[in-house]
Protein backbone atom coordinates (compact mmCIF):
# COMPACT_ATOMS: atom_id res chain seq x y z
CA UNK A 1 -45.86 11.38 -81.88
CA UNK A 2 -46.29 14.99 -81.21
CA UNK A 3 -49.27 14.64 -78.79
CA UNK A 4 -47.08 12.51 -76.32
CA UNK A 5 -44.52 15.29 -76.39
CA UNK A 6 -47.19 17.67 -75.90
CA UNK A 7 -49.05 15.83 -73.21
CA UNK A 8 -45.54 15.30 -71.30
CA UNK A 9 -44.67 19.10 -71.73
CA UNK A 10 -48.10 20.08 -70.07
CA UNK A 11 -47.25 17.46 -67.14
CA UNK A 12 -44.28 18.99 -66.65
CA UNK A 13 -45.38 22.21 -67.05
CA UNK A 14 -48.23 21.05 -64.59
CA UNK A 15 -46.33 19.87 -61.94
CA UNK A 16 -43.29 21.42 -62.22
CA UNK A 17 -43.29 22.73 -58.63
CA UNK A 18 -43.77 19.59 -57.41
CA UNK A 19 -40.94 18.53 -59.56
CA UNK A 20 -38.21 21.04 -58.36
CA UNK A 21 -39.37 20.57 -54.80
CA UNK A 22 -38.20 16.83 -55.49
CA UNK A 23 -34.72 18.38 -57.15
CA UNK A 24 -34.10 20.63 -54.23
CA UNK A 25 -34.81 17.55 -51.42
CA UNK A 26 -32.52 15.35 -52.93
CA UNK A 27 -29.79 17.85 -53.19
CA UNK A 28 -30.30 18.64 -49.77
CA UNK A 29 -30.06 15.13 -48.84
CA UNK A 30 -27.03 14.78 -50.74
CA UNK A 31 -25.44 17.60 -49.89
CA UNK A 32 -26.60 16.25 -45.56
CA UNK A 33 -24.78 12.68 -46.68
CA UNK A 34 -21.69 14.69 -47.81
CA UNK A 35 -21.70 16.52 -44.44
CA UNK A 36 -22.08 13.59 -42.23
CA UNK A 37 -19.15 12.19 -44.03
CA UNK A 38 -16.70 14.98 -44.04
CA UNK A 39 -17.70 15.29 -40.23
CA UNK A 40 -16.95 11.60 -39.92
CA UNK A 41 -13.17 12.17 -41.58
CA UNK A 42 -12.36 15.09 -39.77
CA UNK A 43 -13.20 13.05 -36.12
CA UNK A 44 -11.32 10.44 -37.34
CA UNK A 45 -8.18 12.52 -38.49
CA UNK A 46 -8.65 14.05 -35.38
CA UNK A 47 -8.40 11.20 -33.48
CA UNK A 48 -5.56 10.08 -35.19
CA UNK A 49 -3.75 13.25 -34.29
CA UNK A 50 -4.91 12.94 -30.41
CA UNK A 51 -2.02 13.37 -27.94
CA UNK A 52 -1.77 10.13 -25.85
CA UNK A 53 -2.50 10.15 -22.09
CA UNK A 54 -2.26 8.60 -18.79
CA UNK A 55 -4.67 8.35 -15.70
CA UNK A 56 -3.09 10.45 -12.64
CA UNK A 57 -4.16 10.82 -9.25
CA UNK A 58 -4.81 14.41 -8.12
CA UNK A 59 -5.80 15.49 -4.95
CA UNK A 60 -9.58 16.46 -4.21
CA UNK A 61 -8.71 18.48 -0.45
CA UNK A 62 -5.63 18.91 1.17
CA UNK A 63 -3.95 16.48 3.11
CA UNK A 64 -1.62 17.09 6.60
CA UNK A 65 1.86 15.56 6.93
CA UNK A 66 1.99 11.92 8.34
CA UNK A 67 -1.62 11.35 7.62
CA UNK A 68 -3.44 8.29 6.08
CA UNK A 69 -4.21 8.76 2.34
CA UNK A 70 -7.86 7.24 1.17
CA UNK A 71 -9.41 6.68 -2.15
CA UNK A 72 -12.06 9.47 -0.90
CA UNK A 73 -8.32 11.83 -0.90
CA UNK A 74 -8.00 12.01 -4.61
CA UNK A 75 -9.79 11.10 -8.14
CA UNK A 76 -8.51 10.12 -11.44
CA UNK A 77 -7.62 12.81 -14.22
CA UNK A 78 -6.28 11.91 -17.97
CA UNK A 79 -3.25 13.85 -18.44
CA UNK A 80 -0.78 14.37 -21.89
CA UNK A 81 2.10 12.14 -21.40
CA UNK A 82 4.09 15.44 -21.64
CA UNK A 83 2.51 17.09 -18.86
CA UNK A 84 2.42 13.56 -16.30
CA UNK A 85 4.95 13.99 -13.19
CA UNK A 86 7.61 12.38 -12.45
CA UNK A 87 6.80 9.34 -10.13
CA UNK A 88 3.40 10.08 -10.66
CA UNK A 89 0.73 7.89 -9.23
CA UNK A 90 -2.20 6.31 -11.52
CA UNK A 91 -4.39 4.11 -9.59
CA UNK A 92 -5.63 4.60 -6.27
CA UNK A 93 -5.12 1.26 -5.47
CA UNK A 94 -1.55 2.38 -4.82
CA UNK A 95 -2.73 4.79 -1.35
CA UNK A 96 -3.27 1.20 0.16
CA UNK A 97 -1.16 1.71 3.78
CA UNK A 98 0.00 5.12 2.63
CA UNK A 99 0.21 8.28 4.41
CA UNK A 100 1.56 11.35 3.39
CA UNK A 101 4.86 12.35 3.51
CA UNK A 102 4.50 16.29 3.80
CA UNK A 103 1.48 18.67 3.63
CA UNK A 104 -0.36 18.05 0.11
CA UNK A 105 -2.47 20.87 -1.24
CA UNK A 106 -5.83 19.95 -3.06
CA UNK A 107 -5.80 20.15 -6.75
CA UNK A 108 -2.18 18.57 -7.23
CA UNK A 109 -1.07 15.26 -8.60
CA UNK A 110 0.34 12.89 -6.45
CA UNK A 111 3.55 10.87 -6.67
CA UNK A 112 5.28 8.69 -4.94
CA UNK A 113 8.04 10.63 -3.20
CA UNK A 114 4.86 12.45 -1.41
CA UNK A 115 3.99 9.07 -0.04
CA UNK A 116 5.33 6.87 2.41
CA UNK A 117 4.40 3.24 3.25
CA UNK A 118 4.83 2.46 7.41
CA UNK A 119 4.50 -1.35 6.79
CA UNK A 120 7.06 -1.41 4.52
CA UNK A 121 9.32 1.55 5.71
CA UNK A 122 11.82 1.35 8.85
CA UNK A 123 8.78 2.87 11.26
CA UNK A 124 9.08 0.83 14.05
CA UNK A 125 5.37 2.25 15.58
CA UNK A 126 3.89 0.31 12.64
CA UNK A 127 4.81 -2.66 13.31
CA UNK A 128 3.36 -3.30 16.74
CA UNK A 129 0.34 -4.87 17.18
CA UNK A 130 -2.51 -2.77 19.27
CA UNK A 131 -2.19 -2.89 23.06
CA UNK A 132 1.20 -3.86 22.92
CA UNK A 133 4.18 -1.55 23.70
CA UNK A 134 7.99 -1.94 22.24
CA UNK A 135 10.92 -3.09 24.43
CA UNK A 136 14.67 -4.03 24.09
CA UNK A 137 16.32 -6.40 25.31
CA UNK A 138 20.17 -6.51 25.60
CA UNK A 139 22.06 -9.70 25.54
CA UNK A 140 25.27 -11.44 25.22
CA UNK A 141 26.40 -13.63 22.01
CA UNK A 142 26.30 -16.54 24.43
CA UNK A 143 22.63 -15.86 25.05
CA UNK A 144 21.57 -14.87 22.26
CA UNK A 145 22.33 -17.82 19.86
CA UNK A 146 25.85 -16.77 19.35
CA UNK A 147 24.51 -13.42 17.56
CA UNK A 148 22.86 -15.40 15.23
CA UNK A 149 19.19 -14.32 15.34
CA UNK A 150 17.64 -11.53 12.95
CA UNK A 151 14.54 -9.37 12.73
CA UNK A 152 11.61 -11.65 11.47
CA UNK A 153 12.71 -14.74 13.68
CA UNK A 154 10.83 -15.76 16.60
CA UNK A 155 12.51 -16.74 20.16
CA UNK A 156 11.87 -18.81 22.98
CA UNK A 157 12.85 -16.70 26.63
CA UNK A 158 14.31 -18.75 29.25
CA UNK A 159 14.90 -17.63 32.80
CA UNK A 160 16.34 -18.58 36.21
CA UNK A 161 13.10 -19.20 39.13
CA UNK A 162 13.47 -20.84 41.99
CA UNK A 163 11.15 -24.05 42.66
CA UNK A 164 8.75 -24.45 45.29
CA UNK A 165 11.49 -26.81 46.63
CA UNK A 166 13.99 -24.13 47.13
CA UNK A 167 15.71 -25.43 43.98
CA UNK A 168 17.07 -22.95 40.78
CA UNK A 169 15.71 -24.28 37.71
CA UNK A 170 15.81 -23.01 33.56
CA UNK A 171 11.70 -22.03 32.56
CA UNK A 172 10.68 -21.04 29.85
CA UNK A 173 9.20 -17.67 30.54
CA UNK A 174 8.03 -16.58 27.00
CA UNK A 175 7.72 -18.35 23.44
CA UNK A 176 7.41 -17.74 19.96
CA UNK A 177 7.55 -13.82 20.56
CA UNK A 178 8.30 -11.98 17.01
CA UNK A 179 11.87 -10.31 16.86
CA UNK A 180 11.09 -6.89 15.11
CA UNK A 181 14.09 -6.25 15.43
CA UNK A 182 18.01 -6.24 15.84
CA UNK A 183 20.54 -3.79 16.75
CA UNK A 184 18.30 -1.22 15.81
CA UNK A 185 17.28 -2.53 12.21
CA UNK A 186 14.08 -3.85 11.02
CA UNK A 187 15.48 -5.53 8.30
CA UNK A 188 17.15 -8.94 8.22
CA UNK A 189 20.72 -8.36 7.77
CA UNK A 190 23.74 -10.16 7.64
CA UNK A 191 24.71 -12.27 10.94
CA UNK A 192 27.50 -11.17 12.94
CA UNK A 193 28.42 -14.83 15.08
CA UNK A 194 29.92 -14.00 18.45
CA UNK A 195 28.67 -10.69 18.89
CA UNK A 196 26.27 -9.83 21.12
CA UNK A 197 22.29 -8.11 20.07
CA UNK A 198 19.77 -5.70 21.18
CA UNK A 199 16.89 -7.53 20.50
CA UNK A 200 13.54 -5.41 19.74
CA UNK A 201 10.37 -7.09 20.82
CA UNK A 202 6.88 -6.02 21.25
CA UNK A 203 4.27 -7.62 24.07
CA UNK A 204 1.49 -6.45 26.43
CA UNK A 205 2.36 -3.66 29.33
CA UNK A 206 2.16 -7.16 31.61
CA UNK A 207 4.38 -8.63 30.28
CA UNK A 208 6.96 -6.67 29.46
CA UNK A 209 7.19 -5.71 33.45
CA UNK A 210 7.51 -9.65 33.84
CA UNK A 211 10.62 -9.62 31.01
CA UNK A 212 12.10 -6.54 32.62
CA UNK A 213 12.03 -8.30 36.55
CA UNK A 214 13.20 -11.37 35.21
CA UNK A 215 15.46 -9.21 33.36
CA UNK A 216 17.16 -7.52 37.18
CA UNK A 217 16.22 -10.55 38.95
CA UNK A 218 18.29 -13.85 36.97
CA UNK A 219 20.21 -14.39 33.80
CA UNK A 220 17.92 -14.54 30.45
CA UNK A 221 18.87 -16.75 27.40
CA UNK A 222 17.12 -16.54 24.25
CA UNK A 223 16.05 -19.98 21.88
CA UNK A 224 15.45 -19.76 18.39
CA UNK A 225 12.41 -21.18 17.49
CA UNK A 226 11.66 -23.53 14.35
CA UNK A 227 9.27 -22.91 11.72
CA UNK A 228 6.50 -24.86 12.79
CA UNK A 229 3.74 -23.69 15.34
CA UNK A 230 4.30 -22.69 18.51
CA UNK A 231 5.56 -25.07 21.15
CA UNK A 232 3.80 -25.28 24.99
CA UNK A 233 3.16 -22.24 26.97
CA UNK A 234 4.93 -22.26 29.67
CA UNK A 235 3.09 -22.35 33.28
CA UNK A 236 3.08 -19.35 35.11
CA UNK A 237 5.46 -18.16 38.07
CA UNK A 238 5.37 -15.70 40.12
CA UNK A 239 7.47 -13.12 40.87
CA UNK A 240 8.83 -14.73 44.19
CA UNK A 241 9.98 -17.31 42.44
CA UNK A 242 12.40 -15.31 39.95
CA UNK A 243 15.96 -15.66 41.75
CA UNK A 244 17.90 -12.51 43.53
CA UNK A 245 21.09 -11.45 42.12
């Protein structure tokens, strides 16, 4: 009995470098495992305690009044909730058709009350179609479907000529021509029956000198058009042909 207890006192004894080298790596490694997991709480409680935010658009160079706004204008920063804006945009899908309102310094958020939307906003200059200018055209209730067409419909233009035979006759000078507008809105609004309208309208330079002779030259009635496609152009006349006051 005693000369196992002495042989396993002289291993120790032996290798009892190797054996508190063995001691000290596995505290070590404990004491790594203990780290890692403390570290792992702390993130987590951390997290936990994270103040929430939101995406904002901020502006990466300064922009002039009236100008389009791109996606190349601004990025994306996370701000607190706190600390977000008023009206503040988040996605710069929302610059689609935008331009700026007033002069925007680089560096700021954006919201919405420093962007305006010409499409959707009473600018008239956005609404006409390129290479065509904007006219008016003044006319009577009994001309104009007793007052009874709005912004958004589309008209039919009739006008006095005179025939090759000498003869007056009701054309059609113009058809399915967009009303942008009445009476100085670009809204639909509520019809007034009986009253007369200012009817805004938008066509080439050409044409609008033919609606402004035939304007001088004869009376003008207006046609509401249906919904479906447009009817027949009308033939052409000529100038001679539109009948003198």
């Amino acid at each position: 009995m005693a000369k196992p207890l002495e042989q396993l006192r002289e291993s120790v004894r032996v290798n009892r470098w190797t054996i508190a080298a063995l001691l000290v790596g596995a505290l070590a490694i404990y004491a790594t495992l203990q780290y890692v997991r403390s570290l792992a709480e702390a993130r987590a409680a951390a997290a936990r305690r994270a103040v929430p935010t939101a995406p904002v658009l901020v502006l990466r160079q300064a922009v002039a009044a009236y100008q389009p706004l791109t996606v190349s204008d601004v990025g994306v920063r996370r701000y607190p909730l706190a600390l977000v804006p008023p009206g503040a945009l988040h996605s710069p899908a929302a610059l689609a058709g935008g331009y700026a309102a007033e002069n925007l310094a680089a560096g700021t958020p954006l919201v919405g009350s420093e962007v305006f939307y010409p499409k959707s906003a009473n600018v008239l200059a956005a609404r006409i179609a390129p290479g065509d200018v904007a006219v008016d055209l003044p006319l009577g209730a009994q001309d104009v479907v007793d007052g009874l067409v709005a912004a958004g419909d589309r008209i039919s233009i009739f006008s006095s000529v005179t025939t090759a035979a000498g003869q007056p006759e009701e054309v059609m000078i113009f058809n399915h021509l967009p009303v942008l507008g009445v009476n100085g809105s670009l809204s639909p609004t509520a019809p007034t029956p009986g009253n007369g309208e200012t009817l805004i309208l938008a066509l080439p330079p050409a044409q609008v000198a033919k609606l402004l002779f035939a304007e001088q030259h004869g009376s003008l009635e207006v046609a509401l058009d249906g919904p479906g496609p447009a009817a027949q152009p009308p033939a052409p006349y000529t100038l001679s042909q539109w009948q003198s006051p």
